[in-house]
C-alpha atoms as a PDB file:
ATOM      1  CA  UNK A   1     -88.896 -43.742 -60.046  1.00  0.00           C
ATOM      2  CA  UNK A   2     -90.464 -45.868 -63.142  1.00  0.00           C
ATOM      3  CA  UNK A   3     -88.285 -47.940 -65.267  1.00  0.00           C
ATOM      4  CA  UNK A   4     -88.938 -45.237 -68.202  1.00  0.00           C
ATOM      5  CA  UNK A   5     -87.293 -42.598 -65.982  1.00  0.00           C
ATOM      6  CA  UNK A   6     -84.365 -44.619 -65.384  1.00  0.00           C
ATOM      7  CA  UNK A   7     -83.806 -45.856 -68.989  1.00  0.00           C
ATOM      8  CA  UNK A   8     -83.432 -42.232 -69.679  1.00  0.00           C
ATOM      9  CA  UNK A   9     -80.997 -41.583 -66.510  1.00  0.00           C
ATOM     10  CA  UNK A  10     -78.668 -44.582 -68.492  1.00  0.00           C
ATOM     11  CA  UNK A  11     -79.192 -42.118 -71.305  1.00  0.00           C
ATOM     12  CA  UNK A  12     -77.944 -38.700 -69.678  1.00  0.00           C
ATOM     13  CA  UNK A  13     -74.944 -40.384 -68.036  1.00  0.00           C
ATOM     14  CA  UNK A  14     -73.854 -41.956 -71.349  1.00  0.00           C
ATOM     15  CA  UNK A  15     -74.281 -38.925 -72.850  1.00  0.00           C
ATOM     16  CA  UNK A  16     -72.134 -37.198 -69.769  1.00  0.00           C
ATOM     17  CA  UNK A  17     -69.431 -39.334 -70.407  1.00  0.00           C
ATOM     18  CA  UNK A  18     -69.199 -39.237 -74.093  1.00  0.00           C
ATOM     19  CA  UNK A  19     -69.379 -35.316 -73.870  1.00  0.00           C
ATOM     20  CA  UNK A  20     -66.792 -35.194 -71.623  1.00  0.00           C
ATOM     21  CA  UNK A  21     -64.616 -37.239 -73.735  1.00  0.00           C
ATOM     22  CA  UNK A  22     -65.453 -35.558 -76.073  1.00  0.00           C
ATOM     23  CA  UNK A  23     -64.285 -32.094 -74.847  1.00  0.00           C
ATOM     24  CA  UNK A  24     -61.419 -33.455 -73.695  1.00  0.00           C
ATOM     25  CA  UNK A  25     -60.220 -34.775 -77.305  1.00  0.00           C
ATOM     26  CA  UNK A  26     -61.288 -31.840 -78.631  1.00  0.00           C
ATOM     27  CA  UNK A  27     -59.260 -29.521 -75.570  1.00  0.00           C
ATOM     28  CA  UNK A  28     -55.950 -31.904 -75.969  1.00  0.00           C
ATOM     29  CA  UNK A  29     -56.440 -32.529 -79.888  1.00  0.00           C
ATOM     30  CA  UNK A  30     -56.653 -35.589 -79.724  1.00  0.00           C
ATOM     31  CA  UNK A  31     -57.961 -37.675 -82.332  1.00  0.00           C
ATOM     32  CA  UNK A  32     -60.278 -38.244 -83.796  1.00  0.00           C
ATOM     33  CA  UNK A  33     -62.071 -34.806 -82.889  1.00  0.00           C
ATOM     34  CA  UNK A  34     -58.951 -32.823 -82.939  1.00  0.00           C
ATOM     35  CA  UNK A  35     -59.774 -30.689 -86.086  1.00  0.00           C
ATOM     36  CA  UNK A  36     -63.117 -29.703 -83.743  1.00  0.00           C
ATOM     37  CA  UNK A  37     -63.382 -26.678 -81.943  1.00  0.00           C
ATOM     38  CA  UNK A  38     -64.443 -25.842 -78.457  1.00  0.00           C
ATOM     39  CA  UNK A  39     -67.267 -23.903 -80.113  1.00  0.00           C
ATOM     40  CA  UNK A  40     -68.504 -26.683 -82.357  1.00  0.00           C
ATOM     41  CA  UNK A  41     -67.842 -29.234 -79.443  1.00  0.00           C
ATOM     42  CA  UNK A  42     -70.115 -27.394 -77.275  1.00  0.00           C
ATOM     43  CA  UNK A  43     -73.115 -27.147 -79.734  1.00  0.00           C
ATOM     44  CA  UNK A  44     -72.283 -30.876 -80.468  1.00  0.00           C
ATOM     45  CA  UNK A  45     -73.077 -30.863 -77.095  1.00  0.00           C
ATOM     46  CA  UNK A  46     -76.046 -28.848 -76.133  1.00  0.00           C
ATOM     47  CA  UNK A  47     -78.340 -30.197 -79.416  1.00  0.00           C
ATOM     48  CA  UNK A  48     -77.788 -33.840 -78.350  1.00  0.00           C
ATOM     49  CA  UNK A  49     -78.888 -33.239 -75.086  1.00  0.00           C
ATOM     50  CA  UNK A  50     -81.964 -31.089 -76.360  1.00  0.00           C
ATOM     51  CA  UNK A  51     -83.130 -33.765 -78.266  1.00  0.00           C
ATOM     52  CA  UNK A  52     -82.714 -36.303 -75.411  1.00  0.00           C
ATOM     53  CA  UNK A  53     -85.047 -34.012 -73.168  1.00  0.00           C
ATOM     54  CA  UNK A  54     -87.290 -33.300 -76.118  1.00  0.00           C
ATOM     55  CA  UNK A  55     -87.458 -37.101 -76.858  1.00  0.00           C
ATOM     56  CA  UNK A  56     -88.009 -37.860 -72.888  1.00  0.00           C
ATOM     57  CA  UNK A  57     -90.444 -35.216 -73.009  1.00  0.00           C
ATOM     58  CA  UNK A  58     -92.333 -37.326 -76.096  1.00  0.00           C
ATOM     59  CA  UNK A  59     -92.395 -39.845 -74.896  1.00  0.00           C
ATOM     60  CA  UNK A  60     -93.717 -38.859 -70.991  1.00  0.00           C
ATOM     61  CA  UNK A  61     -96.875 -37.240 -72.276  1.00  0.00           C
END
């Protein structure tokens, strides 16, 4: 595994954690996401991750 590869694992697991606090503020309404829904949560979510990947992807080739 290069060291380019692994800056980006420290990437995906920050952005695990902060998506699942993130979902679980939003499920408990807790602030300060409380006024979010579980929709807008989850595309929150899922574009933040895309660009990661698309950025990793970048930067790869």
């Amino acid at each position: 595994m290069t060291l380019r590869k692994l800056h980006y694992a420290h990437y995906y697991l920050g952005l695990s954690i902060l998506s699942m606090l993130l979902f679980t503020c939003t499920t408990l309404n807790l602030e300060p996401f409380k006024q979010l829904t579980t929709m807008y949560s989850t595309a929150i979510v899922v574009i933040l991750f895309t660009l990661l990947t698309v950025i990793q992807s970048i930067n790869d080739s």
